[in-house]
PDB file of N, CA and C in Angstrom:
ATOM      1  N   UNK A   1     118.119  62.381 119.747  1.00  0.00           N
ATOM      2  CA  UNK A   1     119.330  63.160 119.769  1.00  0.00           C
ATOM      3  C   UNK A   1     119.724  63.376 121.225  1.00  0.00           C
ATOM      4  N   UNK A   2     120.745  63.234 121.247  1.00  0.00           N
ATOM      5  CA  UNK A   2     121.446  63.512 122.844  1.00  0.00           C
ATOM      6  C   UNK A   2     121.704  64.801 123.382  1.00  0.00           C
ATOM      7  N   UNK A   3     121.810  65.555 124.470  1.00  0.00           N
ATOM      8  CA  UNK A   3     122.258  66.782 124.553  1.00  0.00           C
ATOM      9  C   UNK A   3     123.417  67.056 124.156  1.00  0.00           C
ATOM     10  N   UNK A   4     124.065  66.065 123.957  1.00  0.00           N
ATOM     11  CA  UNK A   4     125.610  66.762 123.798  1.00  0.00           C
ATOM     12  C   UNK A   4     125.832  66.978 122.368  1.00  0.00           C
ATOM     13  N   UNK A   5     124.783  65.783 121.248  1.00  0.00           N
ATOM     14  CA  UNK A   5     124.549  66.143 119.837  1.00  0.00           C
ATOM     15  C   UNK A   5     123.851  67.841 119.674  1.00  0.00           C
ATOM     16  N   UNK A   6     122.952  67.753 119.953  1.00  0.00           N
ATOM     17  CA  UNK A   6     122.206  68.815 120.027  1.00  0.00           C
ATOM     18  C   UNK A   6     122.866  69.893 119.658  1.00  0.00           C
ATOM     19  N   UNK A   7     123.959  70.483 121.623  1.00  0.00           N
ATOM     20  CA  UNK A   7     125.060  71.080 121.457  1.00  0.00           C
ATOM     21  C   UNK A   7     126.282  71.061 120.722  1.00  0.00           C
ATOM     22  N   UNK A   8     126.616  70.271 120.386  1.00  0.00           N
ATOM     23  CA  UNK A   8     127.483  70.495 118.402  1.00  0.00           C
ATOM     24  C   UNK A   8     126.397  70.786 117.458  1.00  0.00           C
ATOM     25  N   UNK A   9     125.413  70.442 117.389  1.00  0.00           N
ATOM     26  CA  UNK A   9     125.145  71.559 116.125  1.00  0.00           C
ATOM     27  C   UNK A   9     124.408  72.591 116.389  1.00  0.00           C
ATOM     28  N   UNK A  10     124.286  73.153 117.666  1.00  0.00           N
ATOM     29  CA  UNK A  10     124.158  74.152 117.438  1.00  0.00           C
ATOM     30  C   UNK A  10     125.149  75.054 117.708  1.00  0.00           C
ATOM     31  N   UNK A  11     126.587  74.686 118.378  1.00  0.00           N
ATOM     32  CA  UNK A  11     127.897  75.608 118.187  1.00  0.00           C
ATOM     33  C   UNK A  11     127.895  75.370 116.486  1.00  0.00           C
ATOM     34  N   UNK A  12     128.145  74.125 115.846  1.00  0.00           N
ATOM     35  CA  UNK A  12     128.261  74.615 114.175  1.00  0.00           C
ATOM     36  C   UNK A  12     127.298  75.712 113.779  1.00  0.00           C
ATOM     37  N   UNK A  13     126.367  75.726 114.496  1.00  0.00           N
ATOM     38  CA  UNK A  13     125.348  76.625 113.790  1.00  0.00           C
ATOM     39  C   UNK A  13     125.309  78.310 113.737  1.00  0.00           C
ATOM     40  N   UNK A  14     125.847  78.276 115.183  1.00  0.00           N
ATOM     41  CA  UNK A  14     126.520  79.592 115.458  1.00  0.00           C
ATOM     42  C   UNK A  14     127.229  80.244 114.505  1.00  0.00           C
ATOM     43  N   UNK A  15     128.415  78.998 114.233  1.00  0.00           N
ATOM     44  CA  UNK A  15     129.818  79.448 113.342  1.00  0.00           C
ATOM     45  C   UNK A  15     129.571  79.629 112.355  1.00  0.00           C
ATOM     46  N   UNK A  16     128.372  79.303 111.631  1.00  0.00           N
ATOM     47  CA  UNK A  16     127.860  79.462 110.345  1.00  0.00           C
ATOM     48  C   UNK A  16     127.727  81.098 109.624  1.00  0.00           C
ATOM     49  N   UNK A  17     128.380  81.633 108.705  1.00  0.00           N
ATOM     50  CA  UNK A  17     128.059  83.055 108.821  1.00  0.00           C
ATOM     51  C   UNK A  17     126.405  83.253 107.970  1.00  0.00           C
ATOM     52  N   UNK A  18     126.442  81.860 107.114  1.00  0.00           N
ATOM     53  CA  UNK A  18     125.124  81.756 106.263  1.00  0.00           C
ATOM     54  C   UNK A  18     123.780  81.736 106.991  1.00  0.00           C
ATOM     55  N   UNK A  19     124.017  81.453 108.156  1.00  0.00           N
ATOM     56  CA  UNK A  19     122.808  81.079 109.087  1.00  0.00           C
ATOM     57  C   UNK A  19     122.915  82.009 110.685  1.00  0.00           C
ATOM     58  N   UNK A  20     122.791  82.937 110.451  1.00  0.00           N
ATOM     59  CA  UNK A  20     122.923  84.156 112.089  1.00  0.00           C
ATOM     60  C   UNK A  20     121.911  83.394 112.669  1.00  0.00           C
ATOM     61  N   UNK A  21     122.023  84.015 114.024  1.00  0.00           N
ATOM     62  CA  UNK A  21     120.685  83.751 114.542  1.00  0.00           C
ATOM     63  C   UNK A  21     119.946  84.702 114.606  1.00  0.00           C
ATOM     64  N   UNK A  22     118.492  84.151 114.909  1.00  0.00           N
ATOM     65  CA  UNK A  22     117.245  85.265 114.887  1.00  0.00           C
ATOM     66  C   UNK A  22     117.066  85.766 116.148  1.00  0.00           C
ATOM     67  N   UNK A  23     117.149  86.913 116.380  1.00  0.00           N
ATOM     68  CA  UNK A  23     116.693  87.858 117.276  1.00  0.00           C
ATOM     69  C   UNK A  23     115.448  87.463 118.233  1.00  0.00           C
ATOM     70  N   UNK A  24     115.342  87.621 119.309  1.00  0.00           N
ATOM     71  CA  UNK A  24     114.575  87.156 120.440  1.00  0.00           C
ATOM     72  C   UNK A  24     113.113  88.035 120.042  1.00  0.00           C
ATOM     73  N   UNK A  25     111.790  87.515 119.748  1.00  0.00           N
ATOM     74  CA  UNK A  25     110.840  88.101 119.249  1.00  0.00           C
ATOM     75  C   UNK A  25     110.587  88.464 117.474  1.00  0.00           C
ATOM     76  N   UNK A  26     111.741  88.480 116.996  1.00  0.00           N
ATOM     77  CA  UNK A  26     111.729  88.733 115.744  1.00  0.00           C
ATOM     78  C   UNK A  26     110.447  87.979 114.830  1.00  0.00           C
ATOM     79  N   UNK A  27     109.716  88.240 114.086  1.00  0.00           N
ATOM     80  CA  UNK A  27     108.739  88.293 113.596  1.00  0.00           C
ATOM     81  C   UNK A  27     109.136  87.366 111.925  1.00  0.00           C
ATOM     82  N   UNK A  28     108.364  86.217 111.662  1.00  0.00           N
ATOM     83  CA  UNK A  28     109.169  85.738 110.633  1.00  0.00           C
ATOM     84  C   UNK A  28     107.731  85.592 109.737  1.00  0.00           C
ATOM     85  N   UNK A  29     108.430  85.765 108.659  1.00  0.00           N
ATOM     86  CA  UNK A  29     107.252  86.263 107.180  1.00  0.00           C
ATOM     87  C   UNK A  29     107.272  85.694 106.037  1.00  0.00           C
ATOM     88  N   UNK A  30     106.433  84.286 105.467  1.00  0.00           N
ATOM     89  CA  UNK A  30     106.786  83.669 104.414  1.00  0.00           C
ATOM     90  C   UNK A  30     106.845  84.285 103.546  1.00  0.00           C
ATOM     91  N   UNK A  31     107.956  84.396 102.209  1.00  0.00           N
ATOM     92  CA  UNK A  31     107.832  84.976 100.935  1.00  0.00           C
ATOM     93  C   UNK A  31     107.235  84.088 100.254  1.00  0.00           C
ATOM     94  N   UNK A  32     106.448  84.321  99.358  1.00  0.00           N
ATOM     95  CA  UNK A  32     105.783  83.750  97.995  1.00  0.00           C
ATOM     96  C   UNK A  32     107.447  83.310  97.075  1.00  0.00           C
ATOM     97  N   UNK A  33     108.520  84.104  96.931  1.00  0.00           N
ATOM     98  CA  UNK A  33     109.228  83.947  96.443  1.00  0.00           C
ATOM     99  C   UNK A  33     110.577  85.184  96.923  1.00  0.00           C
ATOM    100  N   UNK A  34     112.086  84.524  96.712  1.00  0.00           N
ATOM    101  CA  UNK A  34     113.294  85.357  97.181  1.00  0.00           C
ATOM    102  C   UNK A  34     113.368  86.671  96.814  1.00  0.00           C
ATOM    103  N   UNK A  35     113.650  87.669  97.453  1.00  0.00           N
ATOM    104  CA  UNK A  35     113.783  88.879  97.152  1.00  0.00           C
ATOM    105  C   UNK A  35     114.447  89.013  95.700  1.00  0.00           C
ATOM    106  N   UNK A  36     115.599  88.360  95.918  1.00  0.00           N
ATOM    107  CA  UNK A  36     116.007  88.511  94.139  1.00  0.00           C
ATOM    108  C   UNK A  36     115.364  87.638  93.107  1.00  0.00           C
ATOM    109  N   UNK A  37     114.204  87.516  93.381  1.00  0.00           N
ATOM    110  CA  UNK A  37     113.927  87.177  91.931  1.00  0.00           C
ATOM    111  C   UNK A  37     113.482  88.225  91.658  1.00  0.00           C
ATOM    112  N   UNK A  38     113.501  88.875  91.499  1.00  0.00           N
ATOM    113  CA  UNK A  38     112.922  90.836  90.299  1.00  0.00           C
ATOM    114  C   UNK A  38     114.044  91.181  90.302  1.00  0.00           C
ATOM    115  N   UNK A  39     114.471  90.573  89.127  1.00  0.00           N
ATOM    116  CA  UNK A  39     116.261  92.014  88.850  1.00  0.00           C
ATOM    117  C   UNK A  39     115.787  93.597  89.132  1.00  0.00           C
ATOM    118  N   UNK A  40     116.693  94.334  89.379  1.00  0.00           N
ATOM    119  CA  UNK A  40     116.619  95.611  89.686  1.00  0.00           C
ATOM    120  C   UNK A  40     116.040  96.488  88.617  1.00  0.00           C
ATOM    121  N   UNK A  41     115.737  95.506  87.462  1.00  0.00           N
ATOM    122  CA  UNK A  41     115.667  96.422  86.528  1.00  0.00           C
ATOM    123  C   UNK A  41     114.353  96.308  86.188  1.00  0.00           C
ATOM    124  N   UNK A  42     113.687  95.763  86.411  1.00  0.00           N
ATOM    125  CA  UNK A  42     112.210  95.507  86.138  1.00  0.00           C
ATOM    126  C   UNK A  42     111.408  95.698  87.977  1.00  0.00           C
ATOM    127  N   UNK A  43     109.759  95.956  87.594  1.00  0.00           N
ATOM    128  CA  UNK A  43     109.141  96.514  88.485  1.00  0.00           C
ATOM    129  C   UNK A  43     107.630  95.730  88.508  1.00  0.00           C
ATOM    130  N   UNK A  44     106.910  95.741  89.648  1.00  0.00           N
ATOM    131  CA  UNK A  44     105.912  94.965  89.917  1.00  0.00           C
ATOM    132  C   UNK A  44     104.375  95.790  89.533  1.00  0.00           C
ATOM    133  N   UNK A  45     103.997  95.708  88.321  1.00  0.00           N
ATOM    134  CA  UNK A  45     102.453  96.545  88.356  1.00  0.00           C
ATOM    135  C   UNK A  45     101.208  95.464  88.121  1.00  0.00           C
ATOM    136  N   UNK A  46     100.260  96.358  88.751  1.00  0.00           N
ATOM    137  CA  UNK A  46      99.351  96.026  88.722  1.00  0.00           C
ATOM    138  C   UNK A  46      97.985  95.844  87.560  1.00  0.00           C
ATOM    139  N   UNK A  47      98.209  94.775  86.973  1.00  0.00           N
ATOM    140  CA  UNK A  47      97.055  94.729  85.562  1.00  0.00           C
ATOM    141  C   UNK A  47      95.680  93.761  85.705  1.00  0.00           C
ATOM    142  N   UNK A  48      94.878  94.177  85.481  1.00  0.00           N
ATOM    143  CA  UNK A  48      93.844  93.415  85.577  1.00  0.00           C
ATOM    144  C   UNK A  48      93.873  92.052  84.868  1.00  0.00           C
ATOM    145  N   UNK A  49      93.329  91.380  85.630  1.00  0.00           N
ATOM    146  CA  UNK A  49      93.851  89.853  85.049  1.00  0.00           C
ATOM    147  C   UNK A  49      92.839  89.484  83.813  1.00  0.00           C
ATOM    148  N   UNK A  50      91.752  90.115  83.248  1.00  0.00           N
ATOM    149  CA  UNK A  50      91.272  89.901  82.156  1.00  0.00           C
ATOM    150  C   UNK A  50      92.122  90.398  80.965  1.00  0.00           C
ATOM    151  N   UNK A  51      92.692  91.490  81.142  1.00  0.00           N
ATOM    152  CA  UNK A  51      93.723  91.980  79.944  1.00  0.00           C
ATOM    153  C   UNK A  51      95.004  91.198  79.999  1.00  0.00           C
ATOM    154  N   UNK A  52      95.707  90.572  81.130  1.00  0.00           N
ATOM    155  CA  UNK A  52      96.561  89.730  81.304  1.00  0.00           C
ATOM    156  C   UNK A  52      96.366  88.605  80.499  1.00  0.00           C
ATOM    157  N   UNK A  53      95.030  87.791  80.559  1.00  0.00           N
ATOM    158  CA  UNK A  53      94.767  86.573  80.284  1.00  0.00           C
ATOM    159  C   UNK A  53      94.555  87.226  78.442  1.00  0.00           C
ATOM    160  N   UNK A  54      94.209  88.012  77.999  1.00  0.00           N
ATOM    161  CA  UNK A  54      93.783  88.339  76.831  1.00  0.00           C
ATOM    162  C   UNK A  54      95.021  88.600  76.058  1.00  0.00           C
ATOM    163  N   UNK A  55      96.430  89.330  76.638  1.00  0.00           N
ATOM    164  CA  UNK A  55      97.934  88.919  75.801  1.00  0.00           C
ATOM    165  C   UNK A  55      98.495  87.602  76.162  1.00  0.00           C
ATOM    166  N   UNK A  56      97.761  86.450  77.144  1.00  0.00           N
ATOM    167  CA  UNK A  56      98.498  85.582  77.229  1.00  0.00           C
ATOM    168  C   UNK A  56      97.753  84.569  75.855  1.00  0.00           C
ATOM    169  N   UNK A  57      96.573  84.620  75.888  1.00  0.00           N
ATOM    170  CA  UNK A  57      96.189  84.024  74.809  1.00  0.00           C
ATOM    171  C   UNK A  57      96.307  84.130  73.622  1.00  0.00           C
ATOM    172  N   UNK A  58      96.741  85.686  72.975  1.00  0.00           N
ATOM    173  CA  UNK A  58      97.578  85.801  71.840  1.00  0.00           C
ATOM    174  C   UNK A  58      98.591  85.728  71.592  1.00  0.00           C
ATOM    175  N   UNK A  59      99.748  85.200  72.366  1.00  0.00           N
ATOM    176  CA  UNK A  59     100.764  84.932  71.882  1.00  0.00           C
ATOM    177  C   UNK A  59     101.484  84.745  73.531  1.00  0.00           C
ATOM    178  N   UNK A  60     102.750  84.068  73.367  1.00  0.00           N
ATOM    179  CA  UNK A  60     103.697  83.526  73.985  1.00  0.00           C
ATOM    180  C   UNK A  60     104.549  84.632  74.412  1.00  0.00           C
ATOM    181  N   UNK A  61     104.733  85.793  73.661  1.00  0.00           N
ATOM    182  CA  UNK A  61     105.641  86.614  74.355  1.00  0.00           C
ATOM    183  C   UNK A  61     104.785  87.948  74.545  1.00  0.00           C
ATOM    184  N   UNK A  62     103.845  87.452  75.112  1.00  0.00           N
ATOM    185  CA  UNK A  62     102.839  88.598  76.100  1.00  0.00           C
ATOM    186  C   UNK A  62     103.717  89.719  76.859  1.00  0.00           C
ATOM    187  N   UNK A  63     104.373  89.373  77.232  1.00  0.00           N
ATOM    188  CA  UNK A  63     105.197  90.227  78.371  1.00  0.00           C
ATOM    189  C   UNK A  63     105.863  91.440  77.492  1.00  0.00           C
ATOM    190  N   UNK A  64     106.581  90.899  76.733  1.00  0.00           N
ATOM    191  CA  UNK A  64     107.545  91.777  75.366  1.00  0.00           C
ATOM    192  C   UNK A  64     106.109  92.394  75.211  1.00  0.00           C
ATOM    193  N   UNK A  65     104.896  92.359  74.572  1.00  0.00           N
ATOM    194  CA  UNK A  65     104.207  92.931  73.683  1.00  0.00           C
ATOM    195  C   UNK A  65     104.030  93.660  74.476  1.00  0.00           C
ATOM    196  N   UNK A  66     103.473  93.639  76.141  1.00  0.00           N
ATOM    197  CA  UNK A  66     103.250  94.556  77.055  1.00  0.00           C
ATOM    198  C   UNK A  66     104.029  95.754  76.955  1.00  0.00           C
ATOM    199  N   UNK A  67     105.509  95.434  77.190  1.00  0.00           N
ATOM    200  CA  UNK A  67     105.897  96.438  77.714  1.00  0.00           C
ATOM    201  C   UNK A  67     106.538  97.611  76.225  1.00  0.00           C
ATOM    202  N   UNK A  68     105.934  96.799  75.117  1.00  0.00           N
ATOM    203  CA  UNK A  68     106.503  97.188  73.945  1.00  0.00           C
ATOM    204  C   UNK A  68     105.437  98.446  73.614  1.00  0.00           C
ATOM    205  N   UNK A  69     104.033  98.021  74.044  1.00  0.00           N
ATOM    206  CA  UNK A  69     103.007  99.147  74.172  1.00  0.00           C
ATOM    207  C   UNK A  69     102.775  99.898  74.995  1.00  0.00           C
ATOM    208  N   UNK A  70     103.478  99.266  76.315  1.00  0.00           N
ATOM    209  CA  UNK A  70     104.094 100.741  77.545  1.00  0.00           C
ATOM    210  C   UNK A  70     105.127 102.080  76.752  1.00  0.00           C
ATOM    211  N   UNK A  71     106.117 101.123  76.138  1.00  0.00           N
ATOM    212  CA  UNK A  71     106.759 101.820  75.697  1.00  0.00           C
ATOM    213  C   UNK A  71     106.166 103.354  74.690  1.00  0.00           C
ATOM    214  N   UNK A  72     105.560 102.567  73.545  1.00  0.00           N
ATOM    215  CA  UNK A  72     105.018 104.072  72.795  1.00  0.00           C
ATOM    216  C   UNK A  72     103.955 104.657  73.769  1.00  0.00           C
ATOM    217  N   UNK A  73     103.311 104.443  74.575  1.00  0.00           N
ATOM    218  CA  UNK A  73     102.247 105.190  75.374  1.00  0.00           C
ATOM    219  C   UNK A  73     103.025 106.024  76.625  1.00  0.00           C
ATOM    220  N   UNK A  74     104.200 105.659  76.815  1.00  0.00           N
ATOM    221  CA  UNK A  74     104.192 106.542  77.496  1.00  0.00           C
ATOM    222  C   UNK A  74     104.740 107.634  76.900  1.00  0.00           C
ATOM    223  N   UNK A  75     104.867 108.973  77.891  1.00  0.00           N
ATOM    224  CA  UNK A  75     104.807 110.299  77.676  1.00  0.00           C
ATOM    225  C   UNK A  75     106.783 110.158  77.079  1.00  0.00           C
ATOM    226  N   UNK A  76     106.902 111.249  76.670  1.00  0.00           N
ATOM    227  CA  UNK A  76     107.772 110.919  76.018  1.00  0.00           C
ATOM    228  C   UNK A  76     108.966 112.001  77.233  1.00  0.00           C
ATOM    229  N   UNK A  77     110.457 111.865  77.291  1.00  0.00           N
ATOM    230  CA  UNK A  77     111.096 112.286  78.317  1.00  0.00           C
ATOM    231  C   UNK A  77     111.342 113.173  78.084  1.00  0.00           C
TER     232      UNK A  77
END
């Protein structure tokens, strides 16, 4: 690449509003996965992975059954 290539893309890069630039020192942090994948409406807990593996092996909609027995256990509002 030539300097003068170089310098066009990085003025395009500038102009980009999708792509800012990063801050001098800024600290960069792989995600496992994008912030939005957890809709707002659901939440991240912590279950032991033997009881995990024990609704995944009875059935396919483990998750539903989970939170279907959160549901009556918890305290009521």
């Amino acid at each position: 690449m030539t300097p003068e290539e170089d310098a066009a893309i990085t003025a395009d890069a500038l102009l980009d509003p999708d792509n800012p630039p990063i801050d001098e020192g800024a600290r960069l942090v792989p995600l496992d996965r994008p912030f939005d994948f957890i809709p707002e409406n659901q939440t991240t807990v912590l279950i032991d992975r033997d009881v995990v593996d024990r609704f995944r092996r009875a059935s396919s909609d483990w998750q539903e059954r989970i939170n279907t027995i959160l549901r009556e256990a918890a305290p009521a509002e």
